[in-house]
Protein backbone atom coordinates (compact mmCIF):
# COMPACT_ATOMS: atom_id res chain seq x y z
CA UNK A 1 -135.59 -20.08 -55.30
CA UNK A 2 -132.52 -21.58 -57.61
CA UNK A 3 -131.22 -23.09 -53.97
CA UNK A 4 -134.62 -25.34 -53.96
CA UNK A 5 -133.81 -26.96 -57.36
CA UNK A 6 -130.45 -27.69 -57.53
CA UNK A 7 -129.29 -31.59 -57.60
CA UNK A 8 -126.14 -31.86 -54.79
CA UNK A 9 -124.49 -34.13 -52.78
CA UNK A 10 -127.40 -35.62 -50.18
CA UNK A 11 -130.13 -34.00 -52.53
CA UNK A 12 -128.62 -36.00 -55.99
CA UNK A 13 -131.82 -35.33 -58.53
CA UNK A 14 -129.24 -35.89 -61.57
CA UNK A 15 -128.49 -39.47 -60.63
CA UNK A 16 -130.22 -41.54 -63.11
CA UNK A 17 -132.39 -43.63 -61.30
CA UNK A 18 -133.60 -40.58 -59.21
CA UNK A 19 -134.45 -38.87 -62.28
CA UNK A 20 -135.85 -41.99 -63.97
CA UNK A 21 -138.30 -42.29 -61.14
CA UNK A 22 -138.85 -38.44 -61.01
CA UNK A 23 -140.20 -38.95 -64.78
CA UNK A 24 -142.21 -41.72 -63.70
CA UNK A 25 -144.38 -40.45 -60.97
CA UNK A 26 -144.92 -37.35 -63.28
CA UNK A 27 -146.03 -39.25 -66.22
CA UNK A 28 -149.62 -38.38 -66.68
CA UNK A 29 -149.49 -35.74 -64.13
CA UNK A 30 -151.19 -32.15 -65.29
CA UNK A 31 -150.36 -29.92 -62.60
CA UNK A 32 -147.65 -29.09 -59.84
CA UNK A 33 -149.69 -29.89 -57.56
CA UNK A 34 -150.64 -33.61 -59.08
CA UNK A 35 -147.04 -33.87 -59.23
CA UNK A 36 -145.97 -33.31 -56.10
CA UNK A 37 -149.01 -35.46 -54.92
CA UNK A 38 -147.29 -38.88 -56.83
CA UNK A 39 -143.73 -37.62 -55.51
CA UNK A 40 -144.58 -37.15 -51.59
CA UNK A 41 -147.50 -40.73 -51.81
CA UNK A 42 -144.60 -42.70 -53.22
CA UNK A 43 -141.86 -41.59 -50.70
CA UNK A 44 -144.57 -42.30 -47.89
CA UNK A 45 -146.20 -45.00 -48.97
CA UNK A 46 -143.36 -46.80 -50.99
CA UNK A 47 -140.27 -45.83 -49.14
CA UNK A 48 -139.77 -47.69 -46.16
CA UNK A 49 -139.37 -45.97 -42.56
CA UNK A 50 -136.04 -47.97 -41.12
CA UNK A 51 -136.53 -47.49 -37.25
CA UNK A 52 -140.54 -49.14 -38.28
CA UNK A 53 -139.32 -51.96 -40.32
CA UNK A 54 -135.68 -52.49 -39.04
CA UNK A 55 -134.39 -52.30 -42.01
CA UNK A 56 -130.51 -51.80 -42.90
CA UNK A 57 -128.75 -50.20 -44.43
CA UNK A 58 -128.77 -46.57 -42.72
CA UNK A 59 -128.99 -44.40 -45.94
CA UNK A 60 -128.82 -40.47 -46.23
CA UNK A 61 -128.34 -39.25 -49.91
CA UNK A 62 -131.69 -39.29 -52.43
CA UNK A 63 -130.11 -41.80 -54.53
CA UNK A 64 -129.17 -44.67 -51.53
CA UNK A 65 -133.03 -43.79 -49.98
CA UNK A 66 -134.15 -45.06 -52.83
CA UNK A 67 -131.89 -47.71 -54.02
CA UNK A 68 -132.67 -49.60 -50.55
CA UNK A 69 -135.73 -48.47 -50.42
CA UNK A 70 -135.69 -47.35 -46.46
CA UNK A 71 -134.77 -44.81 -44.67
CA UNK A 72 -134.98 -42.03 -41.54
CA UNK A 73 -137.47 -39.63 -41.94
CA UNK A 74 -134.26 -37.07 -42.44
CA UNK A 75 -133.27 -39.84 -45.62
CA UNK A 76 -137.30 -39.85 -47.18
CA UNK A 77 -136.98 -36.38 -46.94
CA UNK A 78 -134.00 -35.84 -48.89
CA UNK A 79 -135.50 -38.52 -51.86
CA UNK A 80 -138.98 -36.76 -51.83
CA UNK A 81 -136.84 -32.85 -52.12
CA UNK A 82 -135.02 -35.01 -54.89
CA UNK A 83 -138.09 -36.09 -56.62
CA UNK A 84 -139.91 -32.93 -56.20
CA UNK A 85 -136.65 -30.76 -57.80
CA UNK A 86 -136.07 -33.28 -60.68
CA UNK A 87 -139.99 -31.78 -61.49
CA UNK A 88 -139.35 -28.06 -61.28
CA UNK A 89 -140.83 -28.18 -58.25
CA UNK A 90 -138.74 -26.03 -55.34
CA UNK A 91 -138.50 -27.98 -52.47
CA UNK A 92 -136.55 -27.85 -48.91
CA UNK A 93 -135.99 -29.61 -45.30
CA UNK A 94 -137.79 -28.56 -42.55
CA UNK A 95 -137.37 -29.76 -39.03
CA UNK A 96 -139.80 -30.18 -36.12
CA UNK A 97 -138.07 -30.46 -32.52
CA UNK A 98 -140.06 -33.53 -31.29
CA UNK A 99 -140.20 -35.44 -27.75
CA UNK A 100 -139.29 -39.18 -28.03
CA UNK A 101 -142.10 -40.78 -25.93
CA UNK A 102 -143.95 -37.44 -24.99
CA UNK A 103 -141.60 -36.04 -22.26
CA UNK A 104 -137.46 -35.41 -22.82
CA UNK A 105 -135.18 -36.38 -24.41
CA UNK A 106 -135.62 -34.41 -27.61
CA UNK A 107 -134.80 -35.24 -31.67
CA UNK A 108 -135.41 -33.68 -34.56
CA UNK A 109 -137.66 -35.07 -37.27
CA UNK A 110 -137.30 -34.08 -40.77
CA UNK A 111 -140.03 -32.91 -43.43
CA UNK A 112 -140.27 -31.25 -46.08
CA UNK A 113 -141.65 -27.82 -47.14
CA UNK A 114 -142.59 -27.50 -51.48
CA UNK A 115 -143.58 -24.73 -53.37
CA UNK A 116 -146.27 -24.63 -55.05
CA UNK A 117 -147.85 -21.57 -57.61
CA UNK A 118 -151.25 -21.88 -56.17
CA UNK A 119 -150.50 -22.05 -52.76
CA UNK A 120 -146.81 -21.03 -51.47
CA UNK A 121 -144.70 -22.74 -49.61
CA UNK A 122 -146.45 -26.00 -47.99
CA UNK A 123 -145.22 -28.29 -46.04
CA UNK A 124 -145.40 -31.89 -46.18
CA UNK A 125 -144.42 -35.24 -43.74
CA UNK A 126 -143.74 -38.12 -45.90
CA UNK A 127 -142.11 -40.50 -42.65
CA UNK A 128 -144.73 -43.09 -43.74
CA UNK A 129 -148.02 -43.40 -42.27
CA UNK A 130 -148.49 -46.34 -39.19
CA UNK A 131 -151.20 -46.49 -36.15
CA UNK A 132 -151.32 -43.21 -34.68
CA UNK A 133 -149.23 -41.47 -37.56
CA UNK A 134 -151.35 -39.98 -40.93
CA UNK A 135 -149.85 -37.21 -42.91
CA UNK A 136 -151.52 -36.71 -45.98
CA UNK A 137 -151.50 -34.49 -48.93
CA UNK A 138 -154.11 -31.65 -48.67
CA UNK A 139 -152.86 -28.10 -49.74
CA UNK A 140 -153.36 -26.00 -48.51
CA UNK A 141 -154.30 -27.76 -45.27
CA UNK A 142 -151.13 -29.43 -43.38
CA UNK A 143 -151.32 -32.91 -42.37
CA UNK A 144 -148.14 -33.22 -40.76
CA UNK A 145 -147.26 -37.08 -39.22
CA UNK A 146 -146.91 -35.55 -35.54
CA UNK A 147 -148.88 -32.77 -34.31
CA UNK A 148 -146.89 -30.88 -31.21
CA UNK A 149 -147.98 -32.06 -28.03
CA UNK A 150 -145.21 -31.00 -25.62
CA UNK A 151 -144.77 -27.36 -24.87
CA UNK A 152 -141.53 -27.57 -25.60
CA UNK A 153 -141.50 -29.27 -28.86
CA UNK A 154 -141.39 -26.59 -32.05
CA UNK A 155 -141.40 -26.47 -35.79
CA UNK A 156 -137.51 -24.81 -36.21
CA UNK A 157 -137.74 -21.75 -37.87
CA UNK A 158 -137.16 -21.98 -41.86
CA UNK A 159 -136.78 -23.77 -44.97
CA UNK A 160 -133.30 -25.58 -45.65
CA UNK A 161 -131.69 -26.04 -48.99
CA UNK A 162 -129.83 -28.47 -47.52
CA UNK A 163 -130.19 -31.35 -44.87
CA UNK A 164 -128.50 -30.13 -41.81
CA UNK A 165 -125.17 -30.97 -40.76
CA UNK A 166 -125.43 -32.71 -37.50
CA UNK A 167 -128.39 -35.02 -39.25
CA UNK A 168 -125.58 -35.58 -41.97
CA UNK A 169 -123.14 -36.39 -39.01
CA UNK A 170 -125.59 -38.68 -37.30
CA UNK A 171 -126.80 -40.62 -40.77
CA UNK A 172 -123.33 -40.81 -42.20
CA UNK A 173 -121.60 -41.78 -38.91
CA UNK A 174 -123.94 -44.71 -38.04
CA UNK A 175 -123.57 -48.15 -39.35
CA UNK A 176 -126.93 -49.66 -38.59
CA UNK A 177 -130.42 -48.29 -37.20
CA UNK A 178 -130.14 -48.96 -33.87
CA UNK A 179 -126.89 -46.61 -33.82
CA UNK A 180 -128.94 -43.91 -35.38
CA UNK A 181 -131.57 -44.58 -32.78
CA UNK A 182 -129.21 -44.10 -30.13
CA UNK A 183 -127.84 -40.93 -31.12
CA UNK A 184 -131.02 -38.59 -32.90
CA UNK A 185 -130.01 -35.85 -33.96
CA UNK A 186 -131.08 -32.84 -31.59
CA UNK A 187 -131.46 -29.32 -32.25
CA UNK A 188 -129.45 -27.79 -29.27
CA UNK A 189 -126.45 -29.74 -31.17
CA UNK A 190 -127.05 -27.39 -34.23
């Protein structure tokens, strides 16, 4: 479990405004579960989805996610496991192998899966809700942003302490959305 609290590179809980915020949405908060509920609205409803607003600049670590205030789904993943962790609360990246526009080419989409003592691991989409997109928070009932529709889109197996490396690549590699757009990650590239 140690793997799903520790502050690192992409995942950088220690930095000060990270942690400052983590304090924040936990202020009056009684439970894990309430916590986790301020941590995972604020990422959706606060943190802006880049490809929906076209908004620069392309961010991957906690800290930049919310310095900007955008980001990839893979990006508002790695600020919510940020937020969560800076609250004792274990979190990790999941990944869902998604169709673009409901037939091939693939991408991955990133998530996040939190632990909490009630209910286990649970997994949560905070992408940011739009027409045709509402995750919610509803342990221990999943709300995910994008059901599977395709037979050949999957949830990939597991719950990563770390974002993955070719969603690093793809994020760190790209100097504006549209170059991000063009290359989504995919999982046959991990």
């Amino acid at each position: 479990m140690q793997a799903f609290l520790t502050s690192s590179h992409y995942i950088d809980w220690q930095h000060p405004q990270v942690l400052a915020q983590a304090q924040a949405l936990a202020a009056g908060c009684t439970t894990p579960e309430a916590i986790a509920k301020a941590c995972f609205e604020f990422v959706r409803d606060h943190i802006k989805h880049s490809w929906d607003y076209r908004l620069n600049p392309v961010t991957c670590k906690a800290s930049e996610v919310l310095q900007h205030g955008t980001g990839y789904c893979y990006a508002k993943s790695h600020l919510l496991a940020a937020l969560l962790r800076a609250n004792s609360i274990p979190a990790g990246l999941c990944y869902q192998r998604l169709t673009i526009t409901d037939q091939p080419p693939f991408c991955l989409h990133g998530l996040n899966a939190l632990y909490l003592p009630e209910y286990g691991w649970y997994r949560v989409d905070a992408r940011g809700n739009k027409p045709g997109v509402a995750a919610e928070f509803f342990p221990p009932i999943e709300q995910l942003a994008f059901p599977l529709l395709n037979p050949h889109e999957q949830d990939l197996p597991g719950i990563f302490a770390e974002p993955l490396p070719t969603v690093v690549r793809v994020l760190a590699n790209s100097e504006t959305i549209e170059q991000v757009y063009e290359n989504l990650p995919d999982a046959e590239s991990i």
